[in-house]
Protein backbone atom coordinates (compact mmCIF):
# COMPACT_ATOMS: atom_id res chain seq x y z
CA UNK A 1 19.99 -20.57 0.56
CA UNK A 2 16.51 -21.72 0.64
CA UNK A 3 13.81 -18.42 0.98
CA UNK A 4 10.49 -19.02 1.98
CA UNK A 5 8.25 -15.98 1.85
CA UNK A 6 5.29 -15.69 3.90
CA UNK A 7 2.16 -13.77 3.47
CA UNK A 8 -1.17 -13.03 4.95
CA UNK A 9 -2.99 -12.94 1.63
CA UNK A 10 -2.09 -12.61 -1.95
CA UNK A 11 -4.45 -10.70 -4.13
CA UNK A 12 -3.36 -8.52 -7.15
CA UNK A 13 -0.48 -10.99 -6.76
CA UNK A 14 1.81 -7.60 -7.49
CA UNK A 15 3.74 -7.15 -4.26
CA UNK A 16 4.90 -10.93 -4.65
CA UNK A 17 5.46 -10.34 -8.03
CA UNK A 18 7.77 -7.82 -7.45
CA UNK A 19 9.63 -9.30 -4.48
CA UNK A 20 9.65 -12.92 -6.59
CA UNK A 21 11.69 -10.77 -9.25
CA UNK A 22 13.66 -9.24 -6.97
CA UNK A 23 14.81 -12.23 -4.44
CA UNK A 24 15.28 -14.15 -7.65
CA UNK A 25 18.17 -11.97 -8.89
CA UNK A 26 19.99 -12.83 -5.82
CA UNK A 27 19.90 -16.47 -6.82
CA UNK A 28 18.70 -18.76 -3.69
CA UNK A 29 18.81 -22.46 -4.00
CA UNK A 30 15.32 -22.33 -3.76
CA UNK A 31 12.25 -19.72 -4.09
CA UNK A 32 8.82 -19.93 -2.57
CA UNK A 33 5.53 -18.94 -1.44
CA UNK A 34 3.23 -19.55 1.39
CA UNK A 35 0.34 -18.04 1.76
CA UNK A 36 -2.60 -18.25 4.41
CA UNK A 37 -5.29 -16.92 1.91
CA UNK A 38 -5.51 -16.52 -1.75
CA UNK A 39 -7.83 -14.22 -3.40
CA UNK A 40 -7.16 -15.74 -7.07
CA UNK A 41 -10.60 -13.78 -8.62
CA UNK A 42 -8.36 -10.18 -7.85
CA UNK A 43 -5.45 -11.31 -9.50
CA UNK A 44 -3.57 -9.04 -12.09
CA UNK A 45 -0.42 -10.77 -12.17
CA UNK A 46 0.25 -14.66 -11.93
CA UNK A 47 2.36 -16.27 -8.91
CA UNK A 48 3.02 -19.54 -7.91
CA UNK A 49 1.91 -20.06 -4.42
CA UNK A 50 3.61 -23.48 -2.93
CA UNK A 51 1.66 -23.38 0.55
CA UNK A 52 -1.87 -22.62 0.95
CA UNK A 53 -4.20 -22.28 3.67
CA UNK A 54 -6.96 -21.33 2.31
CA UNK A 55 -8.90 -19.88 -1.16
CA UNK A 56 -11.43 -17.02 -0.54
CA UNK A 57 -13.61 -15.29 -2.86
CA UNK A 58 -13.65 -11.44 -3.42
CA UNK A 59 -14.63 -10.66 -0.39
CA UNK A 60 -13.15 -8.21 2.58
CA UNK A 61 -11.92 -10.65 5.02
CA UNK A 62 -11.10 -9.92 8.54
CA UNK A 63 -9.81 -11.01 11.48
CA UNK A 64 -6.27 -13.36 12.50
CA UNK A 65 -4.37 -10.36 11.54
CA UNK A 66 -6.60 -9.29 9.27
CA UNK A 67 -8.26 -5.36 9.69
CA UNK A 68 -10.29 -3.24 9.01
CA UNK A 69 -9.65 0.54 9.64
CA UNK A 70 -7.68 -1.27 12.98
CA UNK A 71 -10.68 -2.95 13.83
CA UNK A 72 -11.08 -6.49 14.22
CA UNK A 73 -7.66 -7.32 13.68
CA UNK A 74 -8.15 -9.50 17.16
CA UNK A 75 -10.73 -11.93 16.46
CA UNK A 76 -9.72 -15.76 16.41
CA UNK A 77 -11.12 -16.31 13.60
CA UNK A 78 -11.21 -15.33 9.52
CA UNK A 79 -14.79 -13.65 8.70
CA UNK A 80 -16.36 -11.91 5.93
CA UNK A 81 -17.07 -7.93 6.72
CA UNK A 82 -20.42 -7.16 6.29
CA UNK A 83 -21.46 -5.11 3.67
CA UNK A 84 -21.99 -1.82 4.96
C-alpha cells in the first residue's frame, strides 16, 4: 500500500523520524511526507519531505490549526506570534 503521512509542521524532524522508521518496517509500496510548513533551521534529525506548502523561519507560528496556549488556533490565516 501506498502511505502518505500528513503533518502540520515538521521541526526537530524527530516525530517523523520515528514514525518514517516505524511505517517503514511494515513495508508499503510507497512512503511519504507532506507537510504544510517546514521549520528546516530547528532540525535535529533529517527527513525527506515530498509535499510542501510552505518554509518558515524559527519563528512561533500560529493560526490554521496552529496555537498558542489554545489561542488563535481559529484565525484564517498563518502569522508570526509576537514576541512577548
Amino acid at each position: 500500500k501506498d502511505v502518505l503521512l500528513v503533518e502540520d509542521i515538521v521541526d526537530t524532524g524527530l516525530t517523523m523520524r520515528y514514525l518514517l522508521d516505524n511505517l517503514s518496517t511494515r513495508r508499503p509500496r510507497r512512503l511519504q511526507v507532506c507537510s504544510l510548513l517546514d521549520k528546516p533551521a530547528r532540525r535535529r534529525v533529517e527527513v525527506p519531505i515530498d509535499f510542501l506548502g510552505f518554509t518558515v523561519p524559527d519563528v512561533f507560528v500560529v493560526g490554521y490549526g496552529l496555537d498558542y496556549r489554545g489561542l488563535y488556533r481559529n484565525l484564517d490565516f498563518i502569522g508570526k506570534l509576537r514576541d512577548a
